[in-house]
C-alpha atoms as a PDB file:
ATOM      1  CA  UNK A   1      21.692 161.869  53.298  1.00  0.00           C
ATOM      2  CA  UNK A   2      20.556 160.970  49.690  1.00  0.00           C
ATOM      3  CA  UNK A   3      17.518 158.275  48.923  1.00  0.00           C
ATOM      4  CA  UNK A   4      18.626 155.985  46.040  1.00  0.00           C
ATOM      5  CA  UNK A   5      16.204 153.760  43.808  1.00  0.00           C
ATOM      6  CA  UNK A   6      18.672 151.541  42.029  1.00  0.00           C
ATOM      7  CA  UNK A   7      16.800 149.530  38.944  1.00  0.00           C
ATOM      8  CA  UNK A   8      18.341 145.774  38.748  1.00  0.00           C
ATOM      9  CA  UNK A   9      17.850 142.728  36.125  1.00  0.00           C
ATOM     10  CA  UNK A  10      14.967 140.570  36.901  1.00  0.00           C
ATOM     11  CA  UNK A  11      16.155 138.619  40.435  1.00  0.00           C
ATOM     12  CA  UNK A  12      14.906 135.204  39.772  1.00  0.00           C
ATOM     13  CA  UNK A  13      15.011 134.086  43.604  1.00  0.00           C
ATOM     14  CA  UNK A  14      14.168 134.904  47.019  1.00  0.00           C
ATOM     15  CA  UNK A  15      18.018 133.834  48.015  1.00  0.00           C
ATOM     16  CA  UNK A  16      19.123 136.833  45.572  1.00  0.00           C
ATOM     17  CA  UNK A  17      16.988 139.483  47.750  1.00  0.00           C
ATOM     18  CA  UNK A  18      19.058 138.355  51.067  1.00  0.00           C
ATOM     19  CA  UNK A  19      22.025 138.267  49.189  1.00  0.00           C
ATOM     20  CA  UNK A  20      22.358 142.226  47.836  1.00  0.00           C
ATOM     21  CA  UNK A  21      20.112 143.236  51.313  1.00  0.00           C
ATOM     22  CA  UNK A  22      22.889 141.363  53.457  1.00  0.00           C
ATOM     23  CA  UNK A  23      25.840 143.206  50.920  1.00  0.00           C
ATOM     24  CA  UNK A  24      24.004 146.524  51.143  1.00  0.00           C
ATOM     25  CA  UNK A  25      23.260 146.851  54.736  1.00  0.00           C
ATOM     26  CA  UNK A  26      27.044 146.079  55.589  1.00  0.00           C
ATOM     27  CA  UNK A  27      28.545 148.722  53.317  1.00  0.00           C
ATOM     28  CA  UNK A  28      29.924 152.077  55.776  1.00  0.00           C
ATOM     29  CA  UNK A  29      27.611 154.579  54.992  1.00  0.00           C
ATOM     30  CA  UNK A  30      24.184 152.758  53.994  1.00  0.00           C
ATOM     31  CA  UNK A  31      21.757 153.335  56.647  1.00  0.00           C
ATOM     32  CA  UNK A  32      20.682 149.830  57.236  1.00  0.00           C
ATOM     33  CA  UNK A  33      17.135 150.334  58.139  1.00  0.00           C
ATOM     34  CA  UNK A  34      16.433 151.962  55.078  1.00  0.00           C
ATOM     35  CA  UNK A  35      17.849 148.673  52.988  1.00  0.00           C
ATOM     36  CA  UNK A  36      14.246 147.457  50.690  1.00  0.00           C
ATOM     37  CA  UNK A  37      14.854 144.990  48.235  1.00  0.00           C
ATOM     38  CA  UNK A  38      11.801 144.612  45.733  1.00  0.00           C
ATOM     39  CA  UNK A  39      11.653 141.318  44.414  1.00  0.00           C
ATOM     40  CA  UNK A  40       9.088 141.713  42.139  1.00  0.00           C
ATOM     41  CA  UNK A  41      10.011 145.099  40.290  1.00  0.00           C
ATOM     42  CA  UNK A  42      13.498 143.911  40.830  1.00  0.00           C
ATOM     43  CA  UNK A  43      14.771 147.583  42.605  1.00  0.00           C
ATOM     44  CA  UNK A  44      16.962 148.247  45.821  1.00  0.00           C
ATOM     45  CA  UNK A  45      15.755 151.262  47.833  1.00  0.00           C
ATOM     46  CA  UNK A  46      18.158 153.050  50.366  1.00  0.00           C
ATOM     47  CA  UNK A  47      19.074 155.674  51.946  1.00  0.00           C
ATOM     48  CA  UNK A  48      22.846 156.349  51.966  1.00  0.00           C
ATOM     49  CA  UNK A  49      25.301 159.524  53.368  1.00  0.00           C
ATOM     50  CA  UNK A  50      27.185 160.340  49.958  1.00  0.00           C
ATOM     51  CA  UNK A  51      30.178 161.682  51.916  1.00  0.00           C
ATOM     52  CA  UNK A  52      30.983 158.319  53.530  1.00  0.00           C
ATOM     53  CA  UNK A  53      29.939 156.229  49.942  1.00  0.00           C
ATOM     54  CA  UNK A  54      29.419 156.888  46.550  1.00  0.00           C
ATOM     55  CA  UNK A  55      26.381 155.405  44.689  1.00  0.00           C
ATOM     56  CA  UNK A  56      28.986 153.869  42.639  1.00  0.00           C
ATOM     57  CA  UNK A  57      30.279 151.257  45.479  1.00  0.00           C
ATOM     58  CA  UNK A  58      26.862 150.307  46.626  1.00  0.00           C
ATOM     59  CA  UNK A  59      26.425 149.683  43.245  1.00  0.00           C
ATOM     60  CA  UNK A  60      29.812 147.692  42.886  1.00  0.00           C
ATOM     61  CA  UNK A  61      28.830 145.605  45.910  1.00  0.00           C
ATOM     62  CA  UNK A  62      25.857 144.180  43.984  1.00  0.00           C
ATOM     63  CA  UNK A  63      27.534 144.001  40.671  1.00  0.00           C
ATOM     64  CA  UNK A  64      30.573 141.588  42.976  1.00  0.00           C
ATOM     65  CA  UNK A  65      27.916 139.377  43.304  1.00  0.00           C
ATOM     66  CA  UNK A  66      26.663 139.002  40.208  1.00  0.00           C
ATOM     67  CA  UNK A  67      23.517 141.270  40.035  1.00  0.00           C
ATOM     68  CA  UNK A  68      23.340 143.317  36.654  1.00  0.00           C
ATOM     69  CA  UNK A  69      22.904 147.047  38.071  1.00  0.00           C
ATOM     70  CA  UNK A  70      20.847 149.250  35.016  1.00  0.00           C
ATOM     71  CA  UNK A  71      21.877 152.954  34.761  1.00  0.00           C
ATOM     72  CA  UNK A  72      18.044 154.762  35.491  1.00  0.00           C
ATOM     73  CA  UNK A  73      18.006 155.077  39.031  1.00  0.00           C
ATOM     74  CA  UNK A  74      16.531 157.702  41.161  1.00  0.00           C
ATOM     75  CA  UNK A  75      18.131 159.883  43.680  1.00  0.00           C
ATOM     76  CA  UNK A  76      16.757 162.673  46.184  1.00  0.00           C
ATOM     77  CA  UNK A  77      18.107 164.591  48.929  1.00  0.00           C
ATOM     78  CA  UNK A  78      16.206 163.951  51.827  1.00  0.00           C
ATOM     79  CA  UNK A  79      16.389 164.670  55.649  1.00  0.00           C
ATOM     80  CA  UNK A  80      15.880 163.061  58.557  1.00  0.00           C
ATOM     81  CA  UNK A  81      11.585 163.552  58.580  1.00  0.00           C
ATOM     82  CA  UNK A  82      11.761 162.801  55.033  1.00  0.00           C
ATOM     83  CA  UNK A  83      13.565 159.398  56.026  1.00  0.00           C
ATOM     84  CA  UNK A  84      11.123 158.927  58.449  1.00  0.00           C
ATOM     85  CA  UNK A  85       8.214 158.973  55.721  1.00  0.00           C
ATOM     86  CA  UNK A  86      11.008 157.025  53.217  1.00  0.00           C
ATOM     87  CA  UNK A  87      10.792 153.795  55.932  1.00  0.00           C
ATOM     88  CA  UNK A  88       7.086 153.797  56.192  1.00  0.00           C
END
């Protein structure tokens, strides 16, 4: 399991946070309880099992729906306590 901070344009709306947490959650591979959408630093958290999904398609999935994705996000290798502490 890897924990992804993906860096986004400025959302402008609440509707746009339901939007890429609804796309995000249903993507194979995205553990959906992890799914955080920050409004107001504009960032997606998740945690996500890079042998089922590559970074890259969660990242499509948010570009297909219009969201600009910027290149400086985070990732980490974490494990299951560390996901426990992640969800916090």
């Amino acid at each position: 399991m890897k924990k992804a901070t993906i860096q986004l344009e400025t959302l402008t709306c609440p509707s746009c946070l339901l939007k890429i947490e609804n796309a995000t959650k249903a993507l194979q591979g995205v553990q959906k309880e992890s799914v955080q959408v920050l409004f107001n630093s504009s960032k997606v958290k998740l945690n996500f099992d890079e042998e089922t999904i590559a970074l890259e398609k969660i990242e499509q999935a948010i570009t297909t729906l219009g969201y600009v994705v910027k290149k400086n996000h985070r990732i980490e290798h974490c494990n299951s306590f560390q996901n426990e502490a992640f969800l916090a």
